[in-house]
Protein backbone atom coordinates (compact mmCIF):
# COMPACT_ATOMS: atom_id res chain seq x y z
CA UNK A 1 1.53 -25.67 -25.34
CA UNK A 2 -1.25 -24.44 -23.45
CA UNK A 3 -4.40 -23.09 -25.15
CA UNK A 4 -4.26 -19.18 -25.14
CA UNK A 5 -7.66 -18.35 -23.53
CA UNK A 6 -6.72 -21.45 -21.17
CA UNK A 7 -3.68 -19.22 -20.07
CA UNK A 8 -5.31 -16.16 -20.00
CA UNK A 9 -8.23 -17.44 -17.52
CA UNK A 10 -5.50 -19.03 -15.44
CA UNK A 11 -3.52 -16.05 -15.08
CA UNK A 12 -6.37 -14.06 -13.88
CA UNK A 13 -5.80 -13.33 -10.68
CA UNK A 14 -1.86 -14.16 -10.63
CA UNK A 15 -0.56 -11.04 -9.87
CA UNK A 16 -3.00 -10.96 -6.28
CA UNK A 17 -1.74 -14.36 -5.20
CA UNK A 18 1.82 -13.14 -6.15
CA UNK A 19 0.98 -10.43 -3.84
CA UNK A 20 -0.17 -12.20 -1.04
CA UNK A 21 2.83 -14.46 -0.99
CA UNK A 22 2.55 -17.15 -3.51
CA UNK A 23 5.66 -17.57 -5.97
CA UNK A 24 4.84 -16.95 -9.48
CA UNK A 25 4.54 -20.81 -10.20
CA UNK A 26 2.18 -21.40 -7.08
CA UNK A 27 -0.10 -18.34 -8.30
CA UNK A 28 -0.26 -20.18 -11.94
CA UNK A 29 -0.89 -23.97 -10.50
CA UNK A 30 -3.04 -22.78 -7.82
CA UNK A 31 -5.15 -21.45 -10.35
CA UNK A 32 -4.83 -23.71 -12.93
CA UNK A 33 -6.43 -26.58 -10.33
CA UNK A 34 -9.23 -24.12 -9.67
CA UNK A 35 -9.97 -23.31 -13.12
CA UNK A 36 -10.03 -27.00 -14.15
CA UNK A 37 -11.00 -28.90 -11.23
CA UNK A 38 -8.34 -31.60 -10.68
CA UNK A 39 -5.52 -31.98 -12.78
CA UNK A 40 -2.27 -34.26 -13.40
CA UNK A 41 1.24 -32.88 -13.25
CA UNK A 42 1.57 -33.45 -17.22
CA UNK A 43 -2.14 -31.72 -17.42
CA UNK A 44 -1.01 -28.95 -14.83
CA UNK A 45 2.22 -28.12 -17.31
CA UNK A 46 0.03 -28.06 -20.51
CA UNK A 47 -2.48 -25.53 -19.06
CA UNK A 48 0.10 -23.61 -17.10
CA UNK A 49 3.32 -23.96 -20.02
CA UNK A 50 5.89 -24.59 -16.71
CA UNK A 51 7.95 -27.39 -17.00
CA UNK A 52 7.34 -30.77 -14.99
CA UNK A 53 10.62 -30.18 -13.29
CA UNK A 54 9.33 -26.94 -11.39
CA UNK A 55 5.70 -27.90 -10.98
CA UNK A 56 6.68 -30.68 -8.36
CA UNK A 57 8.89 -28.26 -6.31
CA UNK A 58 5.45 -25.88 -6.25
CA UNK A 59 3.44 -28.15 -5.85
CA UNK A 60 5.15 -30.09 -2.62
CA UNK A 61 5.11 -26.16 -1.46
CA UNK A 62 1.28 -25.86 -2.08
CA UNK A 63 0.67 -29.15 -0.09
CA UNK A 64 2.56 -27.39 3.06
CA UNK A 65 0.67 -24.62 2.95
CA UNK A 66 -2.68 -26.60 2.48
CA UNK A 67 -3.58 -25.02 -0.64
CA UNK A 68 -4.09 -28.56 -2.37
CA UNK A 69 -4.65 -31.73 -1.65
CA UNK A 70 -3.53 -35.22 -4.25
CA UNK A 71 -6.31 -37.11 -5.24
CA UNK A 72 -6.16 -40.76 -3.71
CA UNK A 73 -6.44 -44.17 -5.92
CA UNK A 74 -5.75 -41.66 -9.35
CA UNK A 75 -2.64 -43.71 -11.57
CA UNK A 76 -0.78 -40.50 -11.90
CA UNK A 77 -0.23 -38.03 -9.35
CA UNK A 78 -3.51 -35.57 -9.46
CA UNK A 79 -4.36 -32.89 -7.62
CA UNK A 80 -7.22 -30.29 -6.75
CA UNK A 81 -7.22 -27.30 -4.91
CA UNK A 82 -8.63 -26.29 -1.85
CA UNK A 83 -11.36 -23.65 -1.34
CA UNK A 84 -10.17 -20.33 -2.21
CA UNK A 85 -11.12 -18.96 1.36
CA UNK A 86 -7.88 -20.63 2.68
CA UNK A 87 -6.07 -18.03 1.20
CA UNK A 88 -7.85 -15.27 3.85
CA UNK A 89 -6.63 -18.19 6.53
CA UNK A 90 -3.08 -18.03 5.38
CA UNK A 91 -3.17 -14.22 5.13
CA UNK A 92 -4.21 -14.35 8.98
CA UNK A 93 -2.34 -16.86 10.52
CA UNK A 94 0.55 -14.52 9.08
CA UNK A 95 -1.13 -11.71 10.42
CA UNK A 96 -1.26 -13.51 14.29
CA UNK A 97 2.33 -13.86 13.90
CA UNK A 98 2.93 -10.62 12.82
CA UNK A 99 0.99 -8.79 16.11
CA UNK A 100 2.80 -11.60 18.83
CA UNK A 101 6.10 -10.11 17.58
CA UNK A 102 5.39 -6.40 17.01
CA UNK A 103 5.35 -5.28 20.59
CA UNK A 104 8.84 -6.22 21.03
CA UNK A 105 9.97 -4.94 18.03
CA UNK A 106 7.95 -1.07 18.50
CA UNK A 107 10.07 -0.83 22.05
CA UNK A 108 13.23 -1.91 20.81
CA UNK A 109 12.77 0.99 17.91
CA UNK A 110 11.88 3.03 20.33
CA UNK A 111 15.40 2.57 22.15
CA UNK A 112 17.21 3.37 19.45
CA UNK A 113 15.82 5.87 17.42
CA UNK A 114 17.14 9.62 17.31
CA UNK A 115 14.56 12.57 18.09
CA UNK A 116 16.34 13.89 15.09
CA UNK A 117 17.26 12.35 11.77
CA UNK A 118 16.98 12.86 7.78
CA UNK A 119 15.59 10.61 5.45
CA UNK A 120 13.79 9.92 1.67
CA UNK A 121 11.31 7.97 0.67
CA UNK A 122 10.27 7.31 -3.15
CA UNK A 123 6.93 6.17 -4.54
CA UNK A 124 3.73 4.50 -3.69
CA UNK A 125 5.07 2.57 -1.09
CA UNK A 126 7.41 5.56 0.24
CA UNK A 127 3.75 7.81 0.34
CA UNK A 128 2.31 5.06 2.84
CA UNK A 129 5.40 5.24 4.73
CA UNK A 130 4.59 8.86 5.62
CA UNK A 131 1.18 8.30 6.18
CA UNK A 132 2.49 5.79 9.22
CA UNK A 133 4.05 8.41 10.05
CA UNK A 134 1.83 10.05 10.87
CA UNK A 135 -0.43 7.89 12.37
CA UNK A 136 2.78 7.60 14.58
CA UNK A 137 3.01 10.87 15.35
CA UNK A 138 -0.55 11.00 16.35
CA UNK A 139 -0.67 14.88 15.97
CA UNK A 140 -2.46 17.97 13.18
CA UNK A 141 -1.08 17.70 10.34
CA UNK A 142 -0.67 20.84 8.29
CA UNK A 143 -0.31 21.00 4.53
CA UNK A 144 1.02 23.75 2.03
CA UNK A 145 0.24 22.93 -1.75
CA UNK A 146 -1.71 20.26 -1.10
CA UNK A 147 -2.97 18.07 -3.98
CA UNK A 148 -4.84 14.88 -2.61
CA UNK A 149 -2.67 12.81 -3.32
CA UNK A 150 -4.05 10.19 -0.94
CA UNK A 151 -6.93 10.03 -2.91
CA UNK A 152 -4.19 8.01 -5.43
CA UNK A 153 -6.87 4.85 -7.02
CA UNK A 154 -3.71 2.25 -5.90
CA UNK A 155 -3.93 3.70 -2.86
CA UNK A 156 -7.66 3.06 -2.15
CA UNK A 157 -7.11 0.26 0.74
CA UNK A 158 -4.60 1.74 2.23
CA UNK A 159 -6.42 5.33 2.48
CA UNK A 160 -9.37 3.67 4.07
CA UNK A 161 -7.17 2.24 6.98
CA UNK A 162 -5.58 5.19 7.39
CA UNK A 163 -8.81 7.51 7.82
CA UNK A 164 -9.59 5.39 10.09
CA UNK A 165 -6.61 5.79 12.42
CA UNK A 166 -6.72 9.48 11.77
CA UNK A 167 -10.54 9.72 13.20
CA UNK A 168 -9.52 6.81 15.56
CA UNK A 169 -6.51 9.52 17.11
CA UNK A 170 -8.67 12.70 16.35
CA UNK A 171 -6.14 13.81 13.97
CA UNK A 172 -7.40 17.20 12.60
CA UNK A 173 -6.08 18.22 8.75
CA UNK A 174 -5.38 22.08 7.91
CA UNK A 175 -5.09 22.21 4.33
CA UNK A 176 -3.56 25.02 1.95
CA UNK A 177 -4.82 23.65 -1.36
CA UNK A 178 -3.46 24.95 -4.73
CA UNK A 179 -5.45 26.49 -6.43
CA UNK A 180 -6.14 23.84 -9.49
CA UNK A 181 -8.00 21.82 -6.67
CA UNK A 182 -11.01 24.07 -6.40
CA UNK A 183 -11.21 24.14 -10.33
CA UNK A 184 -9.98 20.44 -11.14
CA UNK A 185 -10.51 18.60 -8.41
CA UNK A 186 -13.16 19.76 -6.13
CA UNK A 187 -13.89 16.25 -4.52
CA UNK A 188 -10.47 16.67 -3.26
CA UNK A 189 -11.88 19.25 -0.72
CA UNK A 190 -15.14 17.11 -0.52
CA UNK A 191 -13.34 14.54 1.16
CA UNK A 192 -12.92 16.67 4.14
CA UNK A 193 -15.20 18.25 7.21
CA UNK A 194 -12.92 20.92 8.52
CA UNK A 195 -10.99 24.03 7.38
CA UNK A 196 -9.17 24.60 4.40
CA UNK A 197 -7.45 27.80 1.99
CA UNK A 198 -6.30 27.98 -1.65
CA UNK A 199 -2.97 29.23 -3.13
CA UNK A 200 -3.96 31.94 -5.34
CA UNK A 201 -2.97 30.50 -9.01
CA UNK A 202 0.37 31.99 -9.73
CA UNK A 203 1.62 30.02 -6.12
CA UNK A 204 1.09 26.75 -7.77
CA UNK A 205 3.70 24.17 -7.77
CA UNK A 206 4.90 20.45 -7.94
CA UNK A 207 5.62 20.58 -4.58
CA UNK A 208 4.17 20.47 -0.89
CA UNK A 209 5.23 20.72 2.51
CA UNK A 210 3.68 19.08 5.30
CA UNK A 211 4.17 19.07 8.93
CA UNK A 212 3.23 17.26 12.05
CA UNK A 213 4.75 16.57 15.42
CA UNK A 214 8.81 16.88 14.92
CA UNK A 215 8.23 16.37 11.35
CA UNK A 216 8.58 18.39 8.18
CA UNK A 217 7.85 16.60 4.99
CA UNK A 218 8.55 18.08 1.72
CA UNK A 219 7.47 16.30 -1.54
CA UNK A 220 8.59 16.99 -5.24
CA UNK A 221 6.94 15.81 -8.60
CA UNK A 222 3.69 15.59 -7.34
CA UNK A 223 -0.06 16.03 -9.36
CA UNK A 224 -3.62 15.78 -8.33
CA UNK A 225 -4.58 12.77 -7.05
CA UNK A 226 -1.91 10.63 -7.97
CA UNK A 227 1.07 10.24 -6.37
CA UNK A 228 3.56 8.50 -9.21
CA UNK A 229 6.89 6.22 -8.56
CA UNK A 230 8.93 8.98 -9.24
CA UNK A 231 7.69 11.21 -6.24
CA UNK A 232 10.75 12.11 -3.65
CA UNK A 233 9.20 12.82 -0.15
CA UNK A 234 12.14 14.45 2.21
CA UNK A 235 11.88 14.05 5.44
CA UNK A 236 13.27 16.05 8.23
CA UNK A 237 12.67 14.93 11.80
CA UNK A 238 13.73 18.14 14.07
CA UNK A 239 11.22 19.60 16.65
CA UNK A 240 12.96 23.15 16.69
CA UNK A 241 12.18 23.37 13.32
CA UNK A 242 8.91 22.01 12.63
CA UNK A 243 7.63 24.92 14.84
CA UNK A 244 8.81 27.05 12.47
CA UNK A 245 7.17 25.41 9.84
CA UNK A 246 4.18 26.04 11.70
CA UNK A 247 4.78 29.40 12.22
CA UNK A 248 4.97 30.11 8.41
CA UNK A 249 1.97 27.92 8.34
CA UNK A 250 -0.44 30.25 10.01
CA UNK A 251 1.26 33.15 7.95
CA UNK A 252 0.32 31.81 5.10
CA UNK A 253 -2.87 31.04 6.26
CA UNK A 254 -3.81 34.57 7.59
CA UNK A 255 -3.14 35.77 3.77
CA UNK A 256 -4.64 33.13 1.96
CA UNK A 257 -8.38 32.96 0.68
């Protein structure tokens, strides 16, 4: 069995390869080869605990992908690992493939989607959803019990992109905060250079509505600055009634402080 701080080291950064498209087994051998250099199959399945069986399956995959490379003139098969910055090269070439397709695939959604529809997202991944959105939608966004929830920590890389598009599309934000921002949150409203009202307290909620283009978004179990797995954003794409939304927007603005 492998040593336990042996494991632990190796299983540093696991998770991040995982994420960027290694299988749990490539993540642990990848590592494994970078941690100690160059290493055997039997060596590789002490430090790493997978069997011998499944480390040449992941290791035949790391050789296609160029991730490591077999030592030469060694009795037993040994290998070492390439520099870590042909992961970055991996993550682009995936990227390049990505952009040389999406064209085709933007005007084919295009075609076929309806100026009207209903939908849910959930979660973290749900939350960036809406925020392509819109980005989509290119237009102000309005908010009513806002709670910064894109200023989630997960969310940080994500947030910074988006920002960028917003400024990129001179996307201007018209926030009705509740009220616990201003007293528990105040870099909430630090975070932004233009206009912005408070709910008095009683007004406070789990809840927001926001709106932009045809869209109104309304979001349930929400707190500040986190937005949670268990958050249900609604989403209701009619332009009739997003300029109602709007309407009740500026209400509520004109009697807010």
């Amino acid at each position: 069995m492998a040593n336990t701080t042996t494991l632990a080291i190796i299983n540093m950064y696991k998770e991040i390869l995982e994420e960027i498209g290694l299988s749990p087994n490539e993540a642990k051998i990848y590592e494994a080869l970078i941690v100690k250099n160059q290493s055997s199959v039997p060596a590789i399945s002490l430090h790493t605990s997978i069997d011998k069986r499944n480390i040449y399956d992941a290791v035949s995959r790391l050789l296609k992908k160029g991730l490591i490379y077999q030592i030469a003139g060694t009795k037993r098969n040994t290998y070492a690992a390439v520099e870590p910055n042909k992961l970055s090269e991996l993550i682009w070439e995936k990227e390049h493939k990505l952009k040389s397709i999406l064209p085709a695939l933007n005007k084919q959604f295009k075609k076929t989607s309806t100026k009207e529809a209903v939908y849910v997202y959930k979660g973290k991944e749900g939350f960036k959803n809406y925020l392509r959105d819109v980005i989509q939608t290119g237009e102000d966004v309005y908010f009513i019990g806002a709670k910064g929830g894109w200023l989630d920590k997960e969310l940080e890389t994500f947030r910074q992109i988006f920002f960028k598009e917003m400024k990129k599309k001179k996307i201007k934000y018209h926030h009705i905060f509740d009220a616990e921002v201003k007293k528990f949150a105040p870099d909430i409203v630090d975070t932004f250079k233009q206009k912005y009202k408070f709910f008095p307290p009683k007004y406070s909620t789990t809840g927001a509505i926001d709106i932009f283009g045809s869209h109104v978004v309304t979001f349930s179990g929400l707190s500040l600055k986190e937005i949670s797995e268990d958050v249900t954003i609604a989403v209701i794409v009619n332009k009739e009634l997003a300029e109602c939304y709007r309407a009740w927007f500026k209400f509520i603005w004109d009697h807010c402080e």
